[in-house]
Protein backbone atom coordinates (compact mmCIF):
# COMPACT_ATOMS: atom_id res chain seq x y z
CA UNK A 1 0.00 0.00 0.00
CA UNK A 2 3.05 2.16 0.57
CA UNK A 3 4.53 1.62 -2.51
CA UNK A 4 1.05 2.88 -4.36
CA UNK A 5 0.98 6.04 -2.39
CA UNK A 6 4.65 6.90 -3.16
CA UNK A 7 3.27 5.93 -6.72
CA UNK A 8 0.23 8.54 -7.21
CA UNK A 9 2.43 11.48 -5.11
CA UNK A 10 5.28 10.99 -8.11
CA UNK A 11 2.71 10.67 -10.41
CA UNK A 12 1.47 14.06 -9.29
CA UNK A 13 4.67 15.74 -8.50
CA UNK A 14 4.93 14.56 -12.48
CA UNK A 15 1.82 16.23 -13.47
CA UNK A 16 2.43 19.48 -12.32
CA UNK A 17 5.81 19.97 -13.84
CA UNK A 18 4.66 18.48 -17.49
CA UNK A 19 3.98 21.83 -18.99
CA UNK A 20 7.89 22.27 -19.38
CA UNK A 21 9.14 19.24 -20.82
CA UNK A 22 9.26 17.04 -23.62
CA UNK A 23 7.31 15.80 -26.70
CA UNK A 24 8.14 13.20 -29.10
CA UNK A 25 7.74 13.57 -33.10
CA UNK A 26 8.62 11.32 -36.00
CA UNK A 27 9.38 13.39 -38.81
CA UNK A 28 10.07 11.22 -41.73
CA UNK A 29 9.97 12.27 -45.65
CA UNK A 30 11.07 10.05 -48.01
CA UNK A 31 12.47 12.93 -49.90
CA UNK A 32 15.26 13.06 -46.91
CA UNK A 33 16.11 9.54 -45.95
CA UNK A 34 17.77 9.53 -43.01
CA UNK A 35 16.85 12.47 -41.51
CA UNK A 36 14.32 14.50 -39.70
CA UNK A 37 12.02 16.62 -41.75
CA UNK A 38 10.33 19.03 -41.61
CA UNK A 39 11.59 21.09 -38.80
CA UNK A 40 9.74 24.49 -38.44
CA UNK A 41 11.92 26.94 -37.64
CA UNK A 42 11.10 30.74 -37.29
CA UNK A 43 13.45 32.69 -39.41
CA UNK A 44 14.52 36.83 -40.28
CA UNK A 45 12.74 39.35 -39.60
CA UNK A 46 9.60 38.65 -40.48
CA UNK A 47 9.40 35.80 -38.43
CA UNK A 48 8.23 32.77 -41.14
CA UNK A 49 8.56 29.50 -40.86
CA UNK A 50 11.44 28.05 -42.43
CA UNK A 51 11.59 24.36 -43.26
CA UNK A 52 15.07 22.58 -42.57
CA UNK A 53 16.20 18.69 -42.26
CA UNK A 54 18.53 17.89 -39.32
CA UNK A 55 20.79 14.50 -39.15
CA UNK A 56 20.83 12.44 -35.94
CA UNK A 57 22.41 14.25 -33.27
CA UNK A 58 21.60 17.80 -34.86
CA UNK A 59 19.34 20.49 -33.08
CA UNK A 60 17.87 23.72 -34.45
CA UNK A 61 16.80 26.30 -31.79
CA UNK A 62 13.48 28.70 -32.38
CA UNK A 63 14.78 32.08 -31.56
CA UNK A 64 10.78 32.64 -31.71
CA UNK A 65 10.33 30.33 -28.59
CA UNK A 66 11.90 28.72 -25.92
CA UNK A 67 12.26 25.77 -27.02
CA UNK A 68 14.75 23.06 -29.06
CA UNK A 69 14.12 20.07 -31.64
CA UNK A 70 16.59 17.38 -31.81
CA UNK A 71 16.79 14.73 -34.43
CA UNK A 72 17.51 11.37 -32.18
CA UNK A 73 18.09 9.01 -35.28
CA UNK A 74 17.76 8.11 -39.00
CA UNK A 75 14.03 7.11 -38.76
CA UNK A 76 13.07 10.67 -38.01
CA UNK A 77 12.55 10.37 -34.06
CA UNK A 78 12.43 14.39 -32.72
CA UNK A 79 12.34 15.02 -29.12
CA UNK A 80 11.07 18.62 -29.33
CA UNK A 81 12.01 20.24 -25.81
CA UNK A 82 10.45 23.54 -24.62
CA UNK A 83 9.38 25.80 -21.48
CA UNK A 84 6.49 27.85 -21.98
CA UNK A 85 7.11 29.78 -18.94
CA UNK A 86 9.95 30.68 -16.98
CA UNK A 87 10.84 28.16 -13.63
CA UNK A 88 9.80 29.58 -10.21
CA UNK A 89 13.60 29.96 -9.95
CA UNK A 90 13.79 32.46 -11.85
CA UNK A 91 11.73 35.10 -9.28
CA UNK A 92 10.41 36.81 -12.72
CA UNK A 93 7.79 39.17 -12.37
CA UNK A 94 5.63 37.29 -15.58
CA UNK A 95 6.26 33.81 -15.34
CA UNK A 96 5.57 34.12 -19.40
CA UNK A 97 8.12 36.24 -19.83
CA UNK A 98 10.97 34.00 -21.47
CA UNK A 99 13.89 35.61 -22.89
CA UNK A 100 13.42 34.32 -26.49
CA UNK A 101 16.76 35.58 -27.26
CA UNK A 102 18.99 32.87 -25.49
CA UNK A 103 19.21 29.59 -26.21
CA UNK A 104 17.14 26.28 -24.81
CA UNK A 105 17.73 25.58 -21.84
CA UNK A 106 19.11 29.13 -20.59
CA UNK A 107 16.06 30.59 -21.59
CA UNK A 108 13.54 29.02 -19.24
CA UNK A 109 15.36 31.09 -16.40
CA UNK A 110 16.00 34.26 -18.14
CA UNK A 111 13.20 36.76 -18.00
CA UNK A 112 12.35 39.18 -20.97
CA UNK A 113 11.59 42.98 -19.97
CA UNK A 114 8.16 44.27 -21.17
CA UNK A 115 8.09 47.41 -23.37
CA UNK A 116 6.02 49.97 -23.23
CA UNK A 117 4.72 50.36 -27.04
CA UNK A 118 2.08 52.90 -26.39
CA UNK A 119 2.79 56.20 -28.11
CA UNK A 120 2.16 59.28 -25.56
């Protein structure tokens, strides 16, 4: 009975940290065996989506979000890793406030500063 209560308490220790972690992708084209493709990938300064292939062990950082996709192997396994917020950590005033302009995994503790874009 112990061992189910330590269970569920992981479980939900688990649960409330799964916004900031990890999904899993297969991106496979048979146009680039071997790799993973399409990766979308926010580009210049208009901010469109650029399509690129990585090889296994490659990554390609959004500088759009906080977040990384790395191709794991040659049957086009991703692991796309992200925060959406910034960890408590951090002591950031917005906790959605993620300094876009570092890379994964610097970024979930790095807080952006808000702008003022009202003209007066």
């Amino acid at each position: 009975m112990k061992f189910y209560l330590q269970l569920l308490l992981a479980v939900l220790f688990l649960l409330n940290f799964s916004e900031c972690l990890i999904f899993v992708k297969t991106l496979h084209d048979e146009k680039y065996p071997g790799q993973c493709y399409p990766v979308h990938v926010r580009i210049g300064a208009k901010k469109k989506y650029d399509l690129i292939a990585l090889k296994p062990g490659e990554e390609a950082n959004d500088p759009n979000t906080c977040g990384t996709t790395v191709c794991m192997n040659s049957m086009g396994l991703a692991y796309v890793y992200y925060c959406p917020r910034t960890l408590p950590s951090s002591a950031c005033d917005d906790d959605k406030a993620l300094n876009t302009m570092v890379k994964f995994p610097e970024c979930c503790w790095n807080c952006s500063k808000s702008k003022d874009c009202k003209e007066k």
